[in-house]
Protein backbone atom coordinates (compact mmCIF):
# COMPACT_ATOMS: atom_id res chain seq x y z
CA UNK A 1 7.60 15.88 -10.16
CA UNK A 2 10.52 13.98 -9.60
CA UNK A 3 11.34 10.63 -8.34
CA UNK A 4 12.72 12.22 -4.95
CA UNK A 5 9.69 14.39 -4.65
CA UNK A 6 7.00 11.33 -5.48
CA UNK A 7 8.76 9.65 -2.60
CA UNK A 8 8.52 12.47 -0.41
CA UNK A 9 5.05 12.54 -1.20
CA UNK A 10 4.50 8.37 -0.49
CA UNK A 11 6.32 8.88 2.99
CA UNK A 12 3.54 11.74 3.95
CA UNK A 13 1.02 9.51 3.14
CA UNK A 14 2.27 6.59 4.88
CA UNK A 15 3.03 9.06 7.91
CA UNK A 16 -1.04 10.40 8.21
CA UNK A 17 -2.44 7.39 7.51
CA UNK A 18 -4.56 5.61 10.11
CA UNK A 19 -4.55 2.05 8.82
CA UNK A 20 -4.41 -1.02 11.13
CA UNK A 21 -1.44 -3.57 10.77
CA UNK A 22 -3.45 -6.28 9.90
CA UNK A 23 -5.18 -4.22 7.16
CA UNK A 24 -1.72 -3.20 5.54
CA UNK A 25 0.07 -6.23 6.10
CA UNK A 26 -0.87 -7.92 2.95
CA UNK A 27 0.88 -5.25 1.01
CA UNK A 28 3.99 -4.83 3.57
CA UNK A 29 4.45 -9.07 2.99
CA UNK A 30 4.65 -8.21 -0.94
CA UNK A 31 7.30 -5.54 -0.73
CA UNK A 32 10.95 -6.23 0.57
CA UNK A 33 12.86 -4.23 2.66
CA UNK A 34 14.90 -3.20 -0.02
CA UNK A 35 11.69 -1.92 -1.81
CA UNK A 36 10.52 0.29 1.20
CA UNK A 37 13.98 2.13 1.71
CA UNK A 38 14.10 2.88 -1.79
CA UNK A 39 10.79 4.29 -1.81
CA UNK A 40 11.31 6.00 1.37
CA UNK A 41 14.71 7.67 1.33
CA UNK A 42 14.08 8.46 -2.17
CA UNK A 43 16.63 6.09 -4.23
CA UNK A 44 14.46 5.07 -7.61
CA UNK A 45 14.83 2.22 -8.44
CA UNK A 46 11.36 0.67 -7.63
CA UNK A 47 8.50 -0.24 -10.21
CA UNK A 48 4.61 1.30 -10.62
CA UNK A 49 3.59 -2.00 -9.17
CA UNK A 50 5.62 -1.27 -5.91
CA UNK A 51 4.60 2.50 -5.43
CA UNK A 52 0.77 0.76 -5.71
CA UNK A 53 1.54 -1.60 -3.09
CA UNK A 54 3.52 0.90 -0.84
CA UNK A 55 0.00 3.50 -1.90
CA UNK A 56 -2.43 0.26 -0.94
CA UNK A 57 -0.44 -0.13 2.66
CA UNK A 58 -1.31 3.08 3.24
CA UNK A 59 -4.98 3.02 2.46
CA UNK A 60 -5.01 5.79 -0.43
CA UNK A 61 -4.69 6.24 -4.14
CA UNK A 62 -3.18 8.33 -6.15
CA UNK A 63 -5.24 11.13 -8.09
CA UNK A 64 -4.12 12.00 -11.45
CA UNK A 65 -5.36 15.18 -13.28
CA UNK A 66 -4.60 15.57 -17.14
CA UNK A 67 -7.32 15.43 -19.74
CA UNK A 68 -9.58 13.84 -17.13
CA UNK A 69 -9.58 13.55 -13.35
CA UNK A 70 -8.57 9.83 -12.05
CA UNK A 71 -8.45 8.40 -8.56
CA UNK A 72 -6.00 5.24 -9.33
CA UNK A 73 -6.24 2.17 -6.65
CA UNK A 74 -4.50 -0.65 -8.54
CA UNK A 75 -2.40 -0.39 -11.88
CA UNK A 76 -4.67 -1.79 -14.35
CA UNK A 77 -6.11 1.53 -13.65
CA UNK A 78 -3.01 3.71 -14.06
CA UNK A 79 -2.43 1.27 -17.28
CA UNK A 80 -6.08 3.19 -18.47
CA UNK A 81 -5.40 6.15 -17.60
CA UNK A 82 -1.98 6.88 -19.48
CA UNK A 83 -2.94 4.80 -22.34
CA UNK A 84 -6.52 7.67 -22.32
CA UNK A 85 -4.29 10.45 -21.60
CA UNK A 86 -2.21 9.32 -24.18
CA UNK A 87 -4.79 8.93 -26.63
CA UNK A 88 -6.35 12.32 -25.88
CA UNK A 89 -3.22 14.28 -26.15
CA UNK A 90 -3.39 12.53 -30.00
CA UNK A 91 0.32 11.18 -29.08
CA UNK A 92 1.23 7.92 -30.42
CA UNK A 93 3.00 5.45 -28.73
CA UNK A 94 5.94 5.89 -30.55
CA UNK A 95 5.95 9.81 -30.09
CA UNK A 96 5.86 9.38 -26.24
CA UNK A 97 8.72 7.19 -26.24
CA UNK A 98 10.78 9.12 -28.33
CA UNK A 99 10.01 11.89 -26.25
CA UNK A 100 10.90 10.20 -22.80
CA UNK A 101 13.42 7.90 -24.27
CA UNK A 102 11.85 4.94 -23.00
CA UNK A 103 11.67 2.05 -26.05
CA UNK A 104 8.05 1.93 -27.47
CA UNK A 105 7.85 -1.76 -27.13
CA UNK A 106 7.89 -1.12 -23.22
CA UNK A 107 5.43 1.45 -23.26
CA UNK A 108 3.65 -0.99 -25.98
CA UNK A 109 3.70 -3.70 -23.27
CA UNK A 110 3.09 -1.31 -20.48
CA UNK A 111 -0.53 -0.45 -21.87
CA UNK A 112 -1.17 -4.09 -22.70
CA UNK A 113 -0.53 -5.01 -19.65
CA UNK A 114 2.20 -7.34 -20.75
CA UNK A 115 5.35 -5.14 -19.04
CA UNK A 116 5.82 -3.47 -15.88
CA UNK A 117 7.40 0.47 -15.90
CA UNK A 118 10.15 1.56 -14.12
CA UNK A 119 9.34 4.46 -11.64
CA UNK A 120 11.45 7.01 -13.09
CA UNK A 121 9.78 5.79 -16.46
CA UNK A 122 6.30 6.73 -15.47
CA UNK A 123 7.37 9.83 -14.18
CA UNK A 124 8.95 10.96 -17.62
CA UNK A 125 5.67 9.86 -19.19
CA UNK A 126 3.51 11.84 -16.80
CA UNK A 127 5.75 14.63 -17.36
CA UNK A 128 5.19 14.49 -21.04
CA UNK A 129 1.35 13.93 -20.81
CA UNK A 130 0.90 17.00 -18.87
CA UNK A 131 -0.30 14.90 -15.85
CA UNK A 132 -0.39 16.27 -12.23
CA UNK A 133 -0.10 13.67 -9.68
CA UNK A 134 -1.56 14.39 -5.71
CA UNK A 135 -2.44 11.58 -3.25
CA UNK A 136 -6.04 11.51 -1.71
């Protein structure tokens, strides 16, 4: 999946979801204009932590299936999951990066939950983990 097509996806779920204003407005107040349009005409340029705000506004999660099945709500949870998918595909950190040409250290921090991830980042990563990504 592409950046273009993950966006696609986020604008379908904001379109079908049923969520009051009040319930989504916590989110809305932490994402900027700026953030929204990218996400929803597709630019890049936006971070896992804003595609799990723009995911929270809508009232869903993402569902990742690789090694294991996940249904991911916040991204200390996505941090698990790619670190265990990681793990279980026996790829070290320094494999992945070389393989999605994203330095190790900001993987390394990524996973320690000392670094954010660019979106087009996690994308290559899922990509090279073998990880399908759906929204539920």
């Amino acid at each position: 999946m592409d950046c273009k097509e993950l966006c696609e996806q986020l604008v379908k779920q904001k379109n079908s979801a049923q969520v009051y204003l009040k319930d989504s407005l916590p989110y809305i107040l932490q994402l900027s204009n700026k953030k929204i349009e990218a996400i929803e005409c597709g630019f890049g340029g936006f971070n896992v932590n804003d595609m799990m705000l723009y995911i929270k506004m809508c009232n869903t999660c993402v569902h990742l299936i690789g090694w294991e099945d996940w249904m991911i709500n916040t991204v200390d949870e996505l941090r698990e999951c790619l670190k265990r998918e990681r793990e279980m595909a026996d790829i070290s950190i320094r494999q992945l990066a070389r393989s999605v040409k994203v330095p190790m250290v900001v993987i390394e921090a990524f996973e320690k939950r000392d670094g954010g991830l660019k979106i087009e980042s996690f994308l290559d990563i899922v990509d090279a983990l073998n990880i399908e990504i759906s929204f539920d």
